[in-house]
Structure formats: structure tokens, C-alpha cells
C-alpha atoms as a PDB file:
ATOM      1  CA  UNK A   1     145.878 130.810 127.070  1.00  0.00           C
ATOM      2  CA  UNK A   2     145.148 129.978 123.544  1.00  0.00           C
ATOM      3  CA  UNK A   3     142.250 132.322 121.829  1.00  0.00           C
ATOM      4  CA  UNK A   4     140.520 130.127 118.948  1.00  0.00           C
ATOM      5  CA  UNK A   5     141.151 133.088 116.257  1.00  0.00           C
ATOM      6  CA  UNK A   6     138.705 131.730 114.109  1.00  0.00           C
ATOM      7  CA  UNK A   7     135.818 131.243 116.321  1.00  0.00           C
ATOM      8  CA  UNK A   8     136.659 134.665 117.726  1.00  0.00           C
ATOM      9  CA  UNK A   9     136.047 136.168 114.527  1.00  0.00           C
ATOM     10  CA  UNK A  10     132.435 133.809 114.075  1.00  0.00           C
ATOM     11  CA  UNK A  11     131.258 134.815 117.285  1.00  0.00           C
ATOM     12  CA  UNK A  12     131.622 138.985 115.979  1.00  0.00           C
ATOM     13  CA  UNK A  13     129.899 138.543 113.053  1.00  0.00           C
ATOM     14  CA  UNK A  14     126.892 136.561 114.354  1.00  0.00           C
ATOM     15  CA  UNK A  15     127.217 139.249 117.591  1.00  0.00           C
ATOM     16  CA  UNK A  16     127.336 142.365 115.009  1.00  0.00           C
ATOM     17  CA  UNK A  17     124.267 140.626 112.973  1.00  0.00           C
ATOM     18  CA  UNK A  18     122.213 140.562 115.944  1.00  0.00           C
ATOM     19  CA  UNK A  19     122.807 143.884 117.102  1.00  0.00           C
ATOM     20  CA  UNK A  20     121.928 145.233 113.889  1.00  0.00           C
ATOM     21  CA  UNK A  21     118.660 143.261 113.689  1.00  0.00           C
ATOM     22  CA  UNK A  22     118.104 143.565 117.612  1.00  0.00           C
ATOM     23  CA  UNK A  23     117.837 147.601 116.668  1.00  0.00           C
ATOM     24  CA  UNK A  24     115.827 147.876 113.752  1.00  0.00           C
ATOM     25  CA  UNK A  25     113.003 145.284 114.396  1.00  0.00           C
ATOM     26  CA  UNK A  26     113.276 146.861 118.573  1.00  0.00           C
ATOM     27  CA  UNK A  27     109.364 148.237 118.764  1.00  0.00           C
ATOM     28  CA  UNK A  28     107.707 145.414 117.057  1.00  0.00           C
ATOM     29  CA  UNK A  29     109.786 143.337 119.815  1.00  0.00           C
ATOM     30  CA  UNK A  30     108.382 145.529 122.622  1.00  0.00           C
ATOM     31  CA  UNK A  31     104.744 145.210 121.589  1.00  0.00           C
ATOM     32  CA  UNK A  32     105.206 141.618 121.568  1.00  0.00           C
ATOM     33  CA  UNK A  33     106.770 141.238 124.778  1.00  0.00           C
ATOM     34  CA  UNK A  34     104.422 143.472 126.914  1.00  0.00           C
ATOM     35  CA  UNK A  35     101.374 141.420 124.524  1.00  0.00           C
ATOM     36  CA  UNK A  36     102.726 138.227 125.730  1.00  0.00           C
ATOM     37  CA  UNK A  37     103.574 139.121 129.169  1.00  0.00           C
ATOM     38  CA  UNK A  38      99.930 140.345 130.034  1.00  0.00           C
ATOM     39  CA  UNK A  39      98.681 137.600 131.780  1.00  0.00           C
ATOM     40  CA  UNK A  40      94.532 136.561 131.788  1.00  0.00           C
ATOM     41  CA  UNK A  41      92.744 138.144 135.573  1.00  0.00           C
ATOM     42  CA  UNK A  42      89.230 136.954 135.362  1.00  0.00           C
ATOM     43  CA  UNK A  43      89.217 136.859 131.405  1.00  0.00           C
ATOM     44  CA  UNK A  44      90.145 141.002 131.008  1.00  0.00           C
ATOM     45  CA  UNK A  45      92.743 141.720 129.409  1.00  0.00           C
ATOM     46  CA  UNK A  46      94.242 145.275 128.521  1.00  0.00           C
ATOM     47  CA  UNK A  47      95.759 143.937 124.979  1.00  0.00           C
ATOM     48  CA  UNK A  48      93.632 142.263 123.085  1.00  0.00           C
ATOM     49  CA  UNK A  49      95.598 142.401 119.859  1.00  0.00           C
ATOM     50  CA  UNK A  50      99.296 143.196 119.444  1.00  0.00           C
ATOM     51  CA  UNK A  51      98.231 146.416 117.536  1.00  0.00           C
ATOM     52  CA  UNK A  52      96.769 147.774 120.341  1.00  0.00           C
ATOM     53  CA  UNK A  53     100.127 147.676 122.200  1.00  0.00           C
ATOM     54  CA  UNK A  54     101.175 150.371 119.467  1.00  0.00           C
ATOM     55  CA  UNK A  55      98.203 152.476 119.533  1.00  0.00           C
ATOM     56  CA  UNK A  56      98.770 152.724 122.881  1.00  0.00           C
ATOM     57  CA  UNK A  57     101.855 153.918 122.538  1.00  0.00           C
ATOM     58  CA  UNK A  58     100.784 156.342 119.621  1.00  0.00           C
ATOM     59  CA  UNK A  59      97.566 157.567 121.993  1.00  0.00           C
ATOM     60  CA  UNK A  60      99.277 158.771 125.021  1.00  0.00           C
ATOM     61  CA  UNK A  61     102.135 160.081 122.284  1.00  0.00           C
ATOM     62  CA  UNK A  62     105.183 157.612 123.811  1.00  0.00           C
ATOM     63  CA  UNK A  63     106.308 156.412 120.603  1.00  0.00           C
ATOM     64  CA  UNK A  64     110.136 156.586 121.785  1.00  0.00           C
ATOM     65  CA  UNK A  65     108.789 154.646 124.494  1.00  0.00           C
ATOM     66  CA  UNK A  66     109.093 151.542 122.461  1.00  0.00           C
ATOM     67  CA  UNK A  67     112.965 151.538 122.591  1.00  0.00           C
ATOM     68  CA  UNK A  68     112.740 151.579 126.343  1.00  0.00           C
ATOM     69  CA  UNK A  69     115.729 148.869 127.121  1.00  0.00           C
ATOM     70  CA  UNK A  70     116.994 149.016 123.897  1.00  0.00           C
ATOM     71  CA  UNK A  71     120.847 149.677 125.334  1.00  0.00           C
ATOM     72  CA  UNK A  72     120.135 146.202 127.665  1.00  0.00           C
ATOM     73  CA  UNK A  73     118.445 144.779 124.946  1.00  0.00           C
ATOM     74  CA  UNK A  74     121.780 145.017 122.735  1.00  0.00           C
ATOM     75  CA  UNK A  75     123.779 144.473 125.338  1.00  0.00           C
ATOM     76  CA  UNK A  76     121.821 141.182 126.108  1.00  0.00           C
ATOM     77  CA  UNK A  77     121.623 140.416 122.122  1.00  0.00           C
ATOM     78  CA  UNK A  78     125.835 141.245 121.732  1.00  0.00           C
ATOM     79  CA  UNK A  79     126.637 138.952 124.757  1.00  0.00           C
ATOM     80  CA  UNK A  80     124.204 136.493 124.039  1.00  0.00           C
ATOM     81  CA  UNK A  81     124.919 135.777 120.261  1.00  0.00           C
ATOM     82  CA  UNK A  82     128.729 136.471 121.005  1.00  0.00           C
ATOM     83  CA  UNK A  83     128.707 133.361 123.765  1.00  0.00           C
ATOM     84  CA  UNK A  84     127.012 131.372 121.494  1.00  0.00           C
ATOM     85  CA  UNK A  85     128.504 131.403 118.713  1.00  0.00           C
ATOM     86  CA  UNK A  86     132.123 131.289 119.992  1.00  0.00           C
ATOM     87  CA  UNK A  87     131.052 128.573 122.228  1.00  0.00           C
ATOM     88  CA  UNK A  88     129.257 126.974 119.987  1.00  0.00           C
ATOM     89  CA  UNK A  89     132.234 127.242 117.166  1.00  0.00           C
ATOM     90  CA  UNK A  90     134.583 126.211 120.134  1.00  0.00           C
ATOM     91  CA  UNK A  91     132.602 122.883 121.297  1.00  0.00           C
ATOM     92  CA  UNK A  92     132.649 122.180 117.292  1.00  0.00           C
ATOM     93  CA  UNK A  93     136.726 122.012 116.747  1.00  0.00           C
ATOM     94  CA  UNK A  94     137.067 120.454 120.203  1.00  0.00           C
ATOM     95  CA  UNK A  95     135.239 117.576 119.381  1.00  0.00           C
ATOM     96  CA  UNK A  96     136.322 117.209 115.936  1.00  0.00           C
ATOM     97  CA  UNK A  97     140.173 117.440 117.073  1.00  0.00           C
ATOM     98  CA  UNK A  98     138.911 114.601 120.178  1.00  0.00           C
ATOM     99  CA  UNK A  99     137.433 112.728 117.987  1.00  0.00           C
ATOM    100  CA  UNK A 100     139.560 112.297 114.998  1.00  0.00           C
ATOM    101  CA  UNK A 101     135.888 112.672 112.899  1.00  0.00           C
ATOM    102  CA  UNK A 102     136.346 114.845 109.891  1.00  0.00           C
ATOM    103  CA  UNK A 103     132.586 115.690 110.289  1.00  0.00           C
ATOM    104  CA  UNK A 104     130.084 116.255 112.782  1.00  0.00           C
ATOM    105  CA  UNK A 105     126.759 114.394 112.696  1.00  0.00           C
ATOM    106  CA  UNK A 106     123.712 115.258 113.498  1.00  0.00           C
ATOM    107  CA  UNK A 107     122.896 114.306 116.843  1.00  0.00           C
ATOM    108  CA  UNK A 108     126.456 115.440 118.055  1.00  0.00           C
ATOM    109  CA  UNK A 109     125.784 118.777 116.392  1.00  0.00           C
ATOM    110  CA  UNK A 110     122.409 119.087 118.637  1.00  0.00           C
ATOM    111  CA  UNK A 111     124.513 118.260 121.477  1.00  0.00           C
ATOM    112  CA  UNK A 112     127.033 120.641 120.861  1.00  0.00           C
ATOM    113  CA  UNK A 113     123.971 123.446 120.227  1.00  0.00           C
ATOM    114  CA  UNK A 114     122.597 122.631 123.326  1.00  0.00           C
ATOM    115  CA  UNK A 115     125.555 123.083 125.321  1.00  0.00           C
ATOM    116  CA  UNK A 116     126.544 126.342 123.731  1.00  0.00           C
ATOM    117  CA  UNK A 117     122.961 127.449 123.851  1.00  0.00           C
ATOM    118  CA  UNK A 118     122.980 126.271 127.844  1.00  0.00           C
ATOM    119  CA  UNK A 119     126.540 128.475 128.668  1.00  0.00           C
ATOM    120  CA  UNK A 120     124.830 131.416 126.687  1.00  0.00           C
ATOM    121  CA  UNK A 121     121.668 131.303 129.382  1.00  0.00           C
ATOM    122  CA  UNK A 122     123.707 130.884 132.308  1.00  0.00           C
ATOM    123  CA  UNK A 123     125.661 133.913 132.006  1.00  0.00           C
ATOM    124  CA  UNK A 124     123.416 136.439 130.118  1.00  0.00           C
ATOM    125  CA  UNK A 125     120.210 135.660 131.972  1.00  0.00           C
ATOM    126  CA  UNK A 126     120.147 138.439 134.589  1.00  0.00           C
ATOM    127  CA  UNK A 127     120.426 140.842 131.318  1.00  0.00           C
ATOM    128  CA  UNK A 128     117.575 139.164 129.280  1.00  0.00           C
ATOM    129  CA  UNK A 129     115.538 139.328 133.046  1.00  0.00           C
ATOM    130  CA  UNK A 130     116.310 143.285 133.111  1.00  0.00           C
ATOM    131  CA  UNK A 131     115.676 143.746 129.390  1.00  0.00           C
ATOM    132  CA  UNK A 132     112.499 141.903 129.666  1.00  0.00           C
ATOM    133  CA  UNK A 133     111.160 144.026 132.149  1.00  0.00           C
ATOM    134  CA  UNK A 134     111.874 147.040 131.337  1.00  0.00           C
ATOM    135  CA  UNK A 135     110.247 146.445 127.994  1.00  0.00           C
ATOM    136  CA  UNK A 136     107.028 145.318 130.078  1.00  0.00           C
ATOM    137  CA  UNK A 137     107.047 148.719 132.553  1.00  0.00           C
ATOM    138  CA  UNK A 138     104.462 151.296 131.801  1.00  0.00           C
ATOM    139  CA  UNK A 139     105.391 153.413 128.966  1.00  0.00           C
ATOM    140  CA  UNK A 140     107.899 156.456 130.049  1.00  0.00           C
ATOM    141  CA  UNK A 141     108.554 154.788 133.076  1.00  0.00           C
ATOM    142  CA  UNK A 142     111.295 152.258 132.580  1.00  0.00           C
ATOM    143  CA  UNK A 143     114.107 151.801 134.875  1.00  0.00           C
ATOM    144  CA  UNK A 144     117.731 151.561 134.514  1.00  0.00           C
ATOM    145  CA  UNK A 145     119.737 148.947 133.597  1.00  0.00           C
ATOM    146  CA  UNK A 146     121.405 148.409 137.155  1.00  0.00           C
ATOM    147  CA  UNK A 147     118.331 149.750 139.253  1.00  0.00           C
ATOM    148  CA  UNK A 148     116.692 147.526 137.245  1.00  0.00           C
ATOM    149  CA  UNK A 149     118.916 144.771 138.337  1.00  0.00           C
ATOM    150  CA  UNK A 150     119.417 145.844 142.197  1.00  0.00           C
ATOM    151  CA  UNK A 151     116.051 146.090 143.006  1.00  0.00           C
ATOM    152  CA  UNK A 152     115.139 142.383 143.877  1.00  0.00           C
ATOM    153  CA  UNK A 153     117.301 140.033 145.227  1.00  0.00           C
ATOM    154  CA  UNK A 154     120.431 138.223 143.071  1.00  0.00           C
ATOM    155  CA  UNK A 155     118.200 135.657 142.357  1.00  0.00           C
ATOM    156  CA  UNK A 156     115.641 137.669 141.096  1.00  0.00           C
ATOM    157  CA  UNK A 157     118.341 138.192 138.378  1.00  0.00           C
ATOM    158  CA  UNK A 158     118.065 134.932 137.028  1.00  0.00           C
ATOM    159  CA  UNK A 159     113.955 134.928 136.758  1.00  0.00           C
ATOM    160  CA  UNK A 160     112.770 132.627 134.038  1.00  0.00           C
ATOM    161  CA  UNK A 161     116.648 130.722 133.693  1.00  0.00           C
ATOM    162  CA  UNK A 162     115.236 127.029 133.562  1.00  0.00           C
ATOM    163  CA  UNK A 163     112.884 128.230 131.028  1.00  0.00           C
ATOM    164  CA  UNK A 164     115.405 129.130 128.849  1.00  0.00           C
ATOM    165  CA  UNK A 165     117.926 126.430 129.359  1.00  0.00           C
ATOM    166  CA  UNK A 166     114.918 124.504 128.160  1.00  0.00           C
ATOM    167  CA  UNK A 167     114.472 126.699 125.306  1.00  0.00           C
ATOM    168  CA  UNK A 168     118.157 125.953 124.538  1.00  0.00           C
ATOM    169  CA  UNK A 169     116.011 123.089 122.368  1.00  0.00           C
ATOM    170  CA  UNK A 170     114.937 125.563 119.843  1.00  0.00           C
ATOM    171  CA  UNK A 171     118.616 126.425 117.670  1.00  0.00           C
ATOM    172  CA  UNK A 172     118.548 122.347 117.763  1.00  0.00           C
ATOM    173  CA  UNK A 173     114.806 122.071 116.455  1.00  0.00           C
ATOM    174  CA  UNK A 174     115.504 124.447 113.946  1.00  0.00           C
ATOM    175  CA  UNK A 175     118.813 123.075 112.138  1.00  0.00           C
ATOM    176  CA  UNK A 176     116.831 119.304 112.579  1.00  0.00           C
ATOM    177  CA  UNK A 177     114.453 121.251 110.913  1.00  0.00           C
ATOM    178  CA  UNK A 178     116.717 123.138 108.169  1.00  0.00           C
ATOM    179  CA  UNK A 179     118.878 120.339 107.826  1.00  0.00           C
ATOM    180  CA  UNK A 180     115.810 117.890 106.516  1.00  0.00           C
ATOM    181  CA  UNK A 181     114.629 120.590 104.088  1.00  0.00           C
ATOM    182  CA  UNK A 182     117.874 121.493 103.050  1.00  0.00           C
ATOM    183  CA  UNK A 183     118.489 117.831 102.343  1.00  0.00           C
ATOM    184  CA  UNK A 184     115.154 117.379 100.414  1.00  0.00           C
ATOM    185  CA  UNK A 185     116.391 120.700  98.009  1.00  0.00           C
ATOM    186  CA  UNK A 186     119.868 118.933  97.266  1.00  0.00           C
ATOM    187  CA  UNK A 187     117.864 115.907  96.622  1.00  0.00           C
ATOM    188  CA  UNK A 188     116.228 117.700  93.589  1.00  0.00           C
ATOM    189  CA  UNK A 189     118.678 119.465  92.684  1.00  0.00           C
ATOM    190  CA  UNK A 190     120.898 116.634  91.825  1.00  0.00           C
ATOM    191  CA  UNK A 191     118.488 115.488  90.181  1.00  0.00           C
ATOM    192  CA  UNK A 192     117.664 118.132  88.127  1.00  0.00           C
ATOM    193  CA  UNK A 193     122.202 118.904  87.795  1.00  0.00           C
ATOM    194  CA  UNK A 194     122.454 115.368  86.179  1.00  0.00           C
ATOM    195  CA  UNK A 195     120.040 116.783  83.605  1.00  0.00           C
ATOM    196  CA  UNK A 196     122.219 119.549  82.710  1.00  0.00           C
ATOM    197  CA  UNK A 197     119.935 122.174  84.181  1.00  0.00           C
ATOM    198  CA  UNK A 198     121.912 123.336  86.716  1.00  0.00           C
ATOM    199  CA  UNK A 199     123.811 122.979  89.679  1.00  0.00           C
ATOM    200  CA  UNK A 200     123.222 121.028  92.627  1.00  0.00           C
ATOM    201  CA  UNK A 201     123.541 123.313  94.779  1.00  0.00           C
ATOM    202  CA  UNK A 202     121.920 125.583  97.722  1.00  0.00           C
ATOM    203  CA  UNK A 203     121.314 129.121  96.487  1.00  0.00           C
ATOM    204  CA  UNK A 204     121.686 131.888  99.305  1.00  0.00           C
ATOM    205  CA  UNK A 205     117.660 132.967  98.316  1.00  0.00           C
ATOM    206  CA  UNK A 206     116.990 129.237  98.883  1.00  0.00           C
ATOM    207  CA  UNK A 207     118.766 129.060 101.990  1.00  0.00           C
ATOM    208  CA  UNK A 208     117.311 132.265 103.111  1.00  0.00           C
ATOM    209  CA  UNK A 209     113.777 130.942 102.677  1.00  0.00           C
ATOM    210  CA  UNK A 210     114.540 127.653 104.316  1.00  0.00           C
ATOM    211  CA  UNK A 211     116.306 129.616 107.558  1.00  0.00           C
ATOM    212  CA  UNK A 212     113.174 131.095 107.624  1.00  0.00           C
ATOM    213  CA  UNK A 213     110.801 128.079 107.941  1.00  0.00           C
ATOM    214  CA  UNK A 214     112.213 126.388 110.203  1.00  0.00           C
ATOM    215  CA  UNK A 215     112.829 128.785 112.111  1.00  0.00           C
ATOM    216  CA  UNK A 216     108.732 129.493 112.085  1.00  0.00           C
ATOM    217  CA  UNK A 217     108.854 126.170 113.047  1.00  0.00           C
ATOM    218  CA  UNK A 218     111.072 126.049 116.291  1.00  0.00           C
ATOM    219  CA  UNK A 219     109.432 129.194 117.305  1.00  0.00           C
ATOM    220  CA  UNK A 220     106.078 127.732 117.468  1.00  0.00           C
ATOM    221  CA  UNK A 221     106.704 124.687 118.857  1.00  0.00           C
ATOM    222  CA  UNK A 222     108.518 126.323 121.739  1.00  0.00           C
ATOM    223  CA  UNK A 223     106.293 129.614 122.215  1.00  0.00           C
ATOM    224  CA  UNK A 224     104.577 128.277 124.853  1.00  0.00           C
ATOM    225  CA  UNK A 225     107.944 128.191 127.195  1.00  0.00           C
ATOM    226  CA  UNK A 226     108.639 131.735 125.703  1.00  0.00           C
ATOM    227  CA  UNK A 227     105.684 133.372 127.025  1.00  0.00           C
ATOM    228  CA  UNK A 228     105.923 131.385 130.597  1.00  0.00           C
ATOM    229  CA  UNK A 229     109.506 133.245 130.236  1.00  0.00           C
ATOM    230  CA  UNK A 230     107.996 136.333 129.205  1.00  0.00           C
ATOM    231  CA  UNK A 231     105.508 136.560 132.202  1.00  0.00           C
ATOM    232  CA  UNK A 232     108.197 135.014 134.478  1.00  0.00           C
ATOM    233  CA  UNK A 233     110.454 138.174 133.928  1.00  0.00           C
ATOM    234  CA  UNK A 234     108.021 140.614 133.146  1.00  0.00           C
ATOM    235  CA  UNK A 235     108.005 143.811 135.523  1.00  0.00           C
ATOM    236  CA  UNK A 236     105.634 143.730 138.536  1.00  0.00           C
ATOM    237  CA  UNK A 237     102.785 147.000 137.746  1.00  0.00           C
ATOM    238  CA  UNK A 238     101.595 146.303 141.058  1.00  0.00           C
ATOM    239  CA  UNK A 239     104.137 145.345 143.571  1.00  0.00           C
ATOM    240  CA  UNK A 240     104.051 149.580 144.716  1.00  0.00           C
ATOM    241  CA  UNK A 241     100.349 149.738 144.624  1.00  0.00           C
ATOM    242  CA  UNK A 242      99.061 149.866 148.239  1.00  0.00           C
ATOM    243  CA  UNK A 243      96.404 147.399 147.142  1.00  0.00           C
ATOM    244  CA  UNK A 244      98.058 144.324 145.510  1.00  0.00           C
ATOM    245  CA  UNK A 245      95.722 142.028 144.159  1.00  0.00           C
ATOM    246  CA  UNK A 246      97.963 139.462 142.067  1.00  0.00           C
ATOM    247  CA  UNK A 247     101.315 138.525 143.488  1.00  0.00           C
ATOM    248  CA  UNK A 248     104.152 138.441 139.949  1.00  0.00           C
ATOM    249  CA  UNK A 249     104.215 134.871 139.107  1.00  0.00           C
ATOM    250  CA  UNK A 250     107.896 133.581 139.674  1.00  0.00           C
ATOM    251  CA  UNK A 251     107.081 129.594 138.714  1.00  0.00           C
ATOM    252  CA  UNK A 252     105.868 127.800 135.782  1.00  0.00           C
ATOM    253  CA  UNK A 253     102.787 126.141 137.361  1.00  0.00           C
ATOM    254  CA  UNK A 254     101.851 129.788 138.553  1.00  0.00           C
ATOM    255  CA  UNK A 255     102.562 131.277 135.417  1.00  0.00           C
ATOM    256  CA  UNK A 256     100.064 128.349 133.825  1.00  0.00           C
ATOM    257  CA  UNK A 257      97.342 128.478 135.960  1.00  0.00           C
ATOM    258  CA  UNK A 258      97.079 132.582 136.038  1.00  0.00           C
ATOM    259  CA  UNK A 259      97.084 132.031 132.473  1.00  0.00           C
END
């Protein structure tokens, strides 16, 4: 069996970025998901604003409480960006050497996203399920990664997995997105490199900035699916309580109408 060196050593770096980011940005990202997972009962809600997710935290003095799932978190975020990015690299050389093409366009670079982004949620979905509710349990009283897991049935596991095959459209809204800005800068830079100005080229500040955007933009066109996901996964507070008022939404249409 032939290991594609190259896209081995793609799929590390992007895995090793993600880790690194995963960590230090890890409480902001559990305030958000237990703020999005709340769903609406009757028009109370616990959270009104994300802040009060960390005052919360700071109030009843469970401040490490935010890293809850971290280790499944990275786990999920290694694995995840890993898959993706040596499939993704992979699907690239395999249908440039099929091909004969010397380039890939764009709608056969969206295809070959999607795929990579579709193999990535197929087989790290039962850890972005556990990491999503452990994030979502009751301050101090997460679970394990493999309780976590074993509790439900397999199936349970993959909670939320069309939602995120569908989300597999945001990479390939965002480098639509980047690739038509990115386009527009060259534009004017040639123009402004024929002056003698300066070089038409993409500076890494420029690039930075324009990574950023559209990645704004991907994320809110798609947020809606990401908090169905969210609430999908999210852990059950009440599924012990002797009195169970609202049964864990496991569909979309549930998830929208308890919304």
C-alpha cells in the first residue's frame, strides 16, 4: 500500500494547527456550545447572553469546568482536520493524475471538498456527538469519553451526522467565497504592479484577512444547521430526573419546532 508522503505531511500540519487553536480558544467554545444548545421551553431561557454562560461558571467557582471535554474535543479536532486534509489532498492528486488536468477548477475543487469534508463526518461523528455533550453537561459533572459514548445506543453515537454531512457545504462556501475576493485583490493589484507600485501579488496579512471573511461568511449562512447540530447532540439534563418534562430532541423538525 502506497502512503501519499506529501499529503501525509498536509494532513499533520492542518491536524497540529487545529489542536493548537482547538486548546487555546476551548472556553469561549464551551460557552457557545451550551448557549446554542439551550433550546426555547415556553420563552425561558437560562442563557440569555453568551456572557452569562461564563459568569456562571465564575459564580458557582467552576472555571476549569470550561475545559470539560477538552481531551475529546482534541481528539475530535486531530482526527477530524487530519481526515480532511489528507483526504482532501488525496482526492486532489487523484483527480489531477485521472484527469490529465494540470489544474483543478472550481466546481471540481467543491466537489472534491465535499467529499473529503463527507469521509471526515462519517468517521469522527460519534467523537464530535461525545465532545458536544459533554461540553453541554452541568458544570463539574461531565462524563467520560467512553461512558460518554456507551451510554445510549451505537446509534446514539452518530446524533446530528446528516446535519453535518450537510454542513460539509461550508469549507466549499467559504473558498467560493475566498476565491472571489481573492480574485478581486489580484485584480487590483495587477493593476496597480503595471504601475510600478508593486507586486501583484497576495500578501499573507491580506490573505489572513480574506480567510477571515469568508469564513464569517460560511459560518453564518450555515449557523442555523450548526445549532440544530448543537441541540441534536447536546446532553440530556433531564433524562435522570424522575419528572421528565421535554423528551432530547433527536430530529431536525423537533429540534425546529422546540426552538
Amino acid at each position: 500500500m502506497n502512503v501519499d508522503l506529501e499529503s501525509l505531511a498536509e494532513a499533520t500540519s492542518g491536524a497540529i494547527g487545529s489542536l493548537l487553536s482547538t486548546t487555546i480558544l476551548y472556553p469561549l467554545d464551551t460557552c457557545k456550545t451550551k448557549y446554542q444548545a439551550e433550546a426555547r421551553s415556553k420563552g425561558n431561557r437560562k442563557y440569555k447572553n453568551l456572557s452569562d454562560v461564563l459568569w456562571e461558571a465564575i459564580s458557582n467557582r467552576q472555571i476549569l469546568s470550561l475545559y470539560q471535554g477538552l481531551g475529546t474535543k482534541n481528539l475530535q479536532s486531530f482526527f477530524s482536520q487530519f481526515v480532511y486534509f489528507y483526504g482532501y489532498s488525496y482526492f486532489k492528486r487523484l483527480y489531477l493524475e485521472k484527469s490529465g488536468y494540470k489544474s483543478i477548477g472550481t466546481r471540481a475543487n467543491l466537489l472534491i471538498a465535499a467529499a473529503a469534508g463527507a469521509v471526515t463526518a462519517i468517521t469522527t461523528q460519534p467523537l464530535d456527538t461525545a465532545s458536544s455533550r459533554m461540553q453541554t453537561s452541568p458544570f463539574g459533572k461531565a462524563k467520560g469519553l467512553l461512558r460518554t459514548l456507551t451510554e445510549g445506543t451505537w446509534s446514539d453515537a452518530f446524533d446530528g451526522l446528516s446535519i453535518s454531512l450537510m454542513l460539509t457545504s461550508n469549507p466549499a462556501i467559504q473558498y467560493t467565497v475566498f476565491d472571489q475576493l481573492k480574485n478581486r485583490v489580484l485584480t487590483n493589484n495587477q493593476t496597480i504592479a503595471e504601475k510600478g507600485v508593486s507586486p501583484a501579488s497576495l500578501s499573507a496579512f491580506m490573505a489572513f484577512i480574506l480567510g477571515a471573511v469568508s469564513k464569517s461568511i460560511a459560518t453564518c449562512l450555515t449557523y442555523p444547521a450548526i445549532r440544530c447540530k448543537v441541540i441534536i447532540q447536546a446532553e440530556d439534563t433531564d433524562k435522570e430526573s424522575s419528572k421528565k418534562l421535554i423528551k432530547s430532541p433527536k430530529t431536525v423538525s423537533s429540534v425546529v419546532i422546540g426552538i
